[in-house]
C-alpha atoms as a PDB file:
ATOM      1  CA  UNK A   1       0.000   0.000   0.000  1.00  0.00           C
ATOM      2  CA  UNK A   2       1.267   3.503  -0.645  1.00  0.00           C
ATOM      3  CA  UNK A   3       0.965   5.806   2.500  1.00  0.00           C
ATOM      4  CA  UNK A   4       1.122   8.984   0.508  1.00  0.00           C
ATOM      5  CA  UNK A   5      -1.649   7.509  -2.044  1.00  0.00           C
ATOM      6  CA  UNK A   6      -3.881   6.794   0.844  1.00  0.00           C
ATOM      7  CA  UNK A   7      -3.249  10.145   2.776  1.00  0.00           C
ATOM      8  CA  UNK A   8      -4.326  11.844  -0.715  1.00  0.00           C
ATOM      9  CA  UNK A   9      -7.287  10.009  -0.678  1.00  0.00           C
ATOM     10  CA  UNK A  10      -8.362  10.453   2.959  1.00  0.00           C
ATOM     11  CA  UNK A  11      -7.415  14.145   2.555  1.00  0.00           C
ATOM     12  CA  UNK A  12      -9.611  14.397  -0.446  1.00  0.00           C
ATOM     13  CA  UNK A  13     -12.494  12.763   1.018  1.00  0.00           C
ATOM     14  CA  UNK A  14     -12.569  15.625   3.821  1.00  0.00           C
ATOM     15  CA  UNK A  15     -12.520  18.046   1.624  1.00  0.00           C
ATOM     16  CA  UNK A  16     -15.521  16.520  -0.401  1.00  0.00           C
ATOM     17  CA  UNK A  17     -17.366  16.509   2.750  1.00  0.00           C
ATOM     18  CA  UNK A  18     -16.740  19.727   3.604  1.00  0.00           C
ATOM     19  CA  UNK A  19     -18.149  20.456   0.187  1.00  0.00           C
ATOM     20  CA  UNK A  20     -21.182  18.356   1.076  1.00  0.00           C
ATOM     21  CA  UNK A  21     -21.473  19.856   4.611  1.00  0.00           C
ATOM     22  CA  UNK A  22     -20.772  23.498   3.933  1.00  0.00           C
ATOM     23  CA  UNK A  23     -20.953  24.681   0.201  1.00  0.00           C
ATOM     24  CA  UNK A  24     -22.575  22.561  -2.436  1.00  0.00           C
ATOM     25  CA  UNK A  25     -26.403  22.559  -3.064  1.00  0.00           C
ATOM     26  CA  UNK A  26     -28.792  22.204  -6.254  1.00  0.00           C
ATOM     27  CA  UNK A  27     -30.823  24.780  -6.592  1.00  0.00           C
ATOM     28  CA  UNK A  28     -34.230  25.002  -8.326  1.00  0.00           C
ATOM     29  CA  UNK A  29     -36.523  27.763  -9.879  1.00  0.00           C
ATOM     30  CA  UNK A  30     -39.842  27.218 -11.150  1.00  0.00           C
ATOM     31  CA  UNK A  31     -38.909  23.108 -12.049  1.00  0.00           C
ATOM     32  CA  UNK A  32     -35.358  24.428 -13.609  1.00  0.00           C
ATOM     33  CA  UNK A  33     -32.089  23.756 -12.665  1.00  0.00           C
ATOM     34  CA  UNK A  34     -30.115  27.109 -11.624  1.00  0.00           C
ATOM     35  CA  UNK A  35     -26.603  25.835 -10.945  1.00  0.00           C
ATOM     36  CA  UNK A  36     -26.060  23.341 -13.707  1.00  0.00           C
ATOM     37  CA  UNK A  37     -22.777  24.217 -14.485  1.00  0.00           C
ATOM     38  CA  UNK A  38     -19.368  23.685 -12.565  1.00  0.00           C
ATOM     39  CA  UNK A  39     -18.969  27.772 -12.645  1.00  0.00           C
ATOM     40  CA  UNK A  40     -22.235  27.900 -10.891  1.00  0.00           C
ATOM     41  CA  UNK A  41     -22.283  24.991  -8.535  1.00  0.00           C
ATOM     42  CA  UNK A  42     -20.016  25.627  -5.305  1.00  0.00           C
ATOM     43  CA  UNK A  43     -17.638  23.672  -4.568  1.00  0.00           C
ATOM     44  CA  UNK A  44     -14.702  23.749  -2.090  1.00  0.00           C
ATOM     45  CA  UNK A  45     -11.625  25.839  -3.237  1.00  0.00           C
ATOM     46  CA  UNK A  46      -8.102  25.522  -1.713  1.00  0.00           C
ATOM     47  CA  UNK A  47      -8.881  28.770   0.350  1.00  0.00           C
ATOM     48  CA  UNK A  48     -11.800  26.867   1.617  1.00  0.00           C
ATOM     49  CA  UNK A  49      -9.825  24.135   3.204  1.00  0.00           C
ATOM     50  CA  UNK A  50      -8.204  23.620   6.259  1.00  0.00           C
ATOM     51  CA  UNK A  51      -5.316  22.512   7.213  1.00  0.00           C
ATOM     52  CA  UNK A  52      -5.426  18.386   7.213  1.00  0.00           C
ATOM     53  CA  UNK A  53      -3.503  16.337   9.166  1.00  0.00           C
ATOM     54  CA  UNK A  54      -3.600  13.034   8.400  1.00  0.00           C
ATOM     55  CA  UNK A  55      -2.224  10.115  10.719  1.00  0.00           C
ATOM     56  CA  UNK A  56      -2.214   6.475   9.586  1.00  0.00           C
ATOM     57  CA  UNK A  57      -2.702   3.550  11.484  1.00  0.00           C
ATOM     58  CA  UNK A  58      -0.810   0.114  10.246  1.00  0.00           C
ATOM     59  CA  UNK A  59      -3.729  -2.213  11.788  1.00  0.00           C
ATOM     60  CA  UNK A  60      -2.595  -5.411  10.331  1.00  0.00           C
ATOM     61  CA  UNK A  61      -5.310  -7.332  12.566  1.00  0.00           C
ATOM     62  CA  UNK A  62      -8.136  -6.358  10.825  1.00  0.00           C
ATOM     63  CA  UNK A  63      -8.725  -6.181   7.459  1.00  0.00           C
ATOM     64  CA  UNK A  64      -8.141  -3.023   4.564  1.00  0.00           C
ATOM     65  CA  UNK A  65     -11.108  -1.494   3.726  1.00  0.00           C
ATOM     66  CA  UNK A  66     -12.560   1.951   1.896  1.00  0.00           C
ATOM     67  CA  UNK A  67     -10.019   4.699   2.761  1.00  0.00           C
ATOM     68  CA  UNK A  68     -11.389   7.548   1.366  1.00  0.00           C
ATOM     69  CA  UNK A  69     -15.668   6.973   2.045  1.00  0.00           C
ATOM     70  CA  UNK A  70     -14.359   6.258   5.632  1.00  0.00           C
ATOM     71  CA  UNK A  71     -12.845   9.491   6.233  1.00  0.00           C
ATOM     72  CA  UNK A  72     -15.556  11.728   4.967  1.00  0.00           C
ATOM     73  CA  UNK A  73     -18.273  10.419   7.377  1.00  0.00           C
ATOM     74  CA  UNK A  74     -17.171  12.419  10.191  1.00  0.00           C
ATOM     75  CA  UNK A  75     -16.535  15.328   8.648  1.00  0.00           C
ATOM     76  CA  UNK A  76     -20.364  16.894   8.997  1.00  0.00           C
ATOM     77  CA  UNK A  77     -21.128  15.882  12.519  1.00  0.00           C
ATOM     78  CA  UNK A  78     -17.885  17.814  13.451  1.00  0.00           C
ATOM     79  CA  UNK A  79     -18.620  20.719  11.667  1.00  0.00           C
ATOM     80  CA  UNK A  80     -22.259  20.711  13.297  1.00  0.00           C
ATOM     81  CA  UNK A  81     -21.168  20.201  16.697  1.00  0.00           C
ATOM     82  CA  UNK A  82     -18.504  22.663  16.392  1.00  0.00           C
ATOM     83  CA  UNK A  83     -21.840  25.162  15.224  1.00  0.00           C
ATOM     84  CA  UNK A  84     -23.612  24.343  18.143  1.00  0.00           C
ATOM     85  CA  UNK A  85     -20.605  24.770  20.734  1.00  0.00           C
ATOM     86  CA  UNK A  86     -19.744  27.994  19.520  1.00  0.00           C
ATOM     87  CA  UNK A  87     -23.519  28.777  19.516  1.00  0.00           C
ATOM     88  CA  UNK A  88     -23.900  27.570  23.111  1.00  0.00           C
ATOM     89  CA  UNK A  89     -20.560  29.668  24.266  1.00  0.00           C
ATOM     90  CA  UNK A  90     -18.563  26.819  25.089  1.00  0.00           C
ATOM     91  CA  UNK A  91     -15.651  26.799  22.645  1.00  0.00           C
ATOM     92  CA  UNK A  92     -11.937  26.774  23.143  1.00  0.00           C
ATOM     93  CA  UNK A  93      -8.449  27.262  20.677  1.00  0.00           C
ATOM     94  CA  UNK A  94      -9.559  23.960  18.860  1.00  0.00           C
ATOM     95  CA  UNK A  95     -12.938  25.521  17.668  1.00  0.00           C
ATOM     96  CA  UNK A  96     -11.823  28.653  16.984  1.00  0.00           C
ATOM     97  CA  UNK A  97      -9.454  27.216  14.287  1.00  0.00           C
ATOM     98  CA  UNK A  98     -12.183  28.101  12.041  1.00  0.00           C
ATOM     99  CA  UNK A  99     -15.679  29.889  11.725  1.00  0.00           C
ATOM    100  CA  UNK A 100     -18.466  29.543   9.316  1.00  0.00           C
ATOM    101  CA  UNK A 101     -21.113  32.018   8.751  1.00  0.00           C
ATOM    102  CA  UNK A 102     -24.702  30.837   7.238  1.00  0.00           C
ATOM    103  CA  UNK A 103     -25.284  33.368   4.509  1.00  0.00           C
ATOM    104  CA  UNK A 104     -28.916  34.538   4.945  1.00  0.00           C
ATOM    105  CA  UNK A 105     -29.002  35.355   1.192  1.00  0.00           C
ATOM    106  CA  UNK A 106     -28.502  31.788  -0.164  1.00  0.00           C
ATOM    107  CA  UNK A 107     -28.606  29.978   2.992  1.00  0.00           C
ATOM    108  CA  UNK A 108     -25.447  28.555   2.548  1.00  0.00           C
ATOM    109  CA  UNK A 109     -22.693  28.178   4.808  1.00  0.00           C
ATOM    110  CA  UNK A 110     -19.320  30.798   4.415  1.00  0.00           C
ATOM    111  CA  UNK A 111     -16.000  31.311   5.937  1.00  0.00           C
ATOM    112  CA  UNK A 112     -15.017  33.999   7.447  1.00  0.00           C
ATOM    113  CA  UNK A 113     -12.178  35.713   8.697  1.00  0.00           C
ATOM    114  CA  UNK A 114     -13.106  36.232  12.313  1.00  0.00           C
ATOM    115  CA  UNK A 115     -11.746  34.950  15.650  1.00  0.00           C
ATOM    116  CA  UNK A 116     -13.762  33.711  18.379  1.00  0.00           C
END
């Protein structure tokens, strides 16, 4: 197995559920589709990312499975419960890492500079 071809492709599922968690949506006007294209449909860009650290585990008592679906399962439920900590007040140097803002325009969830 090649480490760094598996650390691509855990690092790449993140990102694609960050995409799925934060950014993408298909939207709809009177039965049409408005954001057909890839210039319309929002996707995660490199200054969307974080920084990813990915550690591997050599478990050689179970196994090899999916490396990439795996990794992106997570990635939602953390961004959510980050959300509601910061919402509740009860966040720390991990969470304020990064911030997302839910556009009220679109709905959609932005970065943003800021600091907690």
């Amino acid at each position: 197995m090649n480490p760094d071809g598996l650390k691509n492709q855990v690092e790449g599922s993140v990102v694609q559920g960050l995409g799925g968690a934060l950014f993408e949506a298909i939207e709809f006007a009177d039965g049409h589709l408005r954001n057909g294209t890839m210039e319309q449909y929002r996707v995660p860009r490199f200054q969307d990312t974080p920084l990813i650290e990915t550690i591997l585990l050599d478990r050689r008592d179970i196994p090899s499975a999916g490396a990439g679906e795996s990794s992106m399962i997570a990635v939602a439920p953390a961004i959510g419960s980050a959300v509601r900590r910061l919402r509740e007040g009860r966040h720390g140097a991990a969470d304020s890492a990064a911030v997302f803002r839910l556009k009220a325009d679109t709905g959609l969830w932005e970065s943003c500079d800021e600091t907690v």
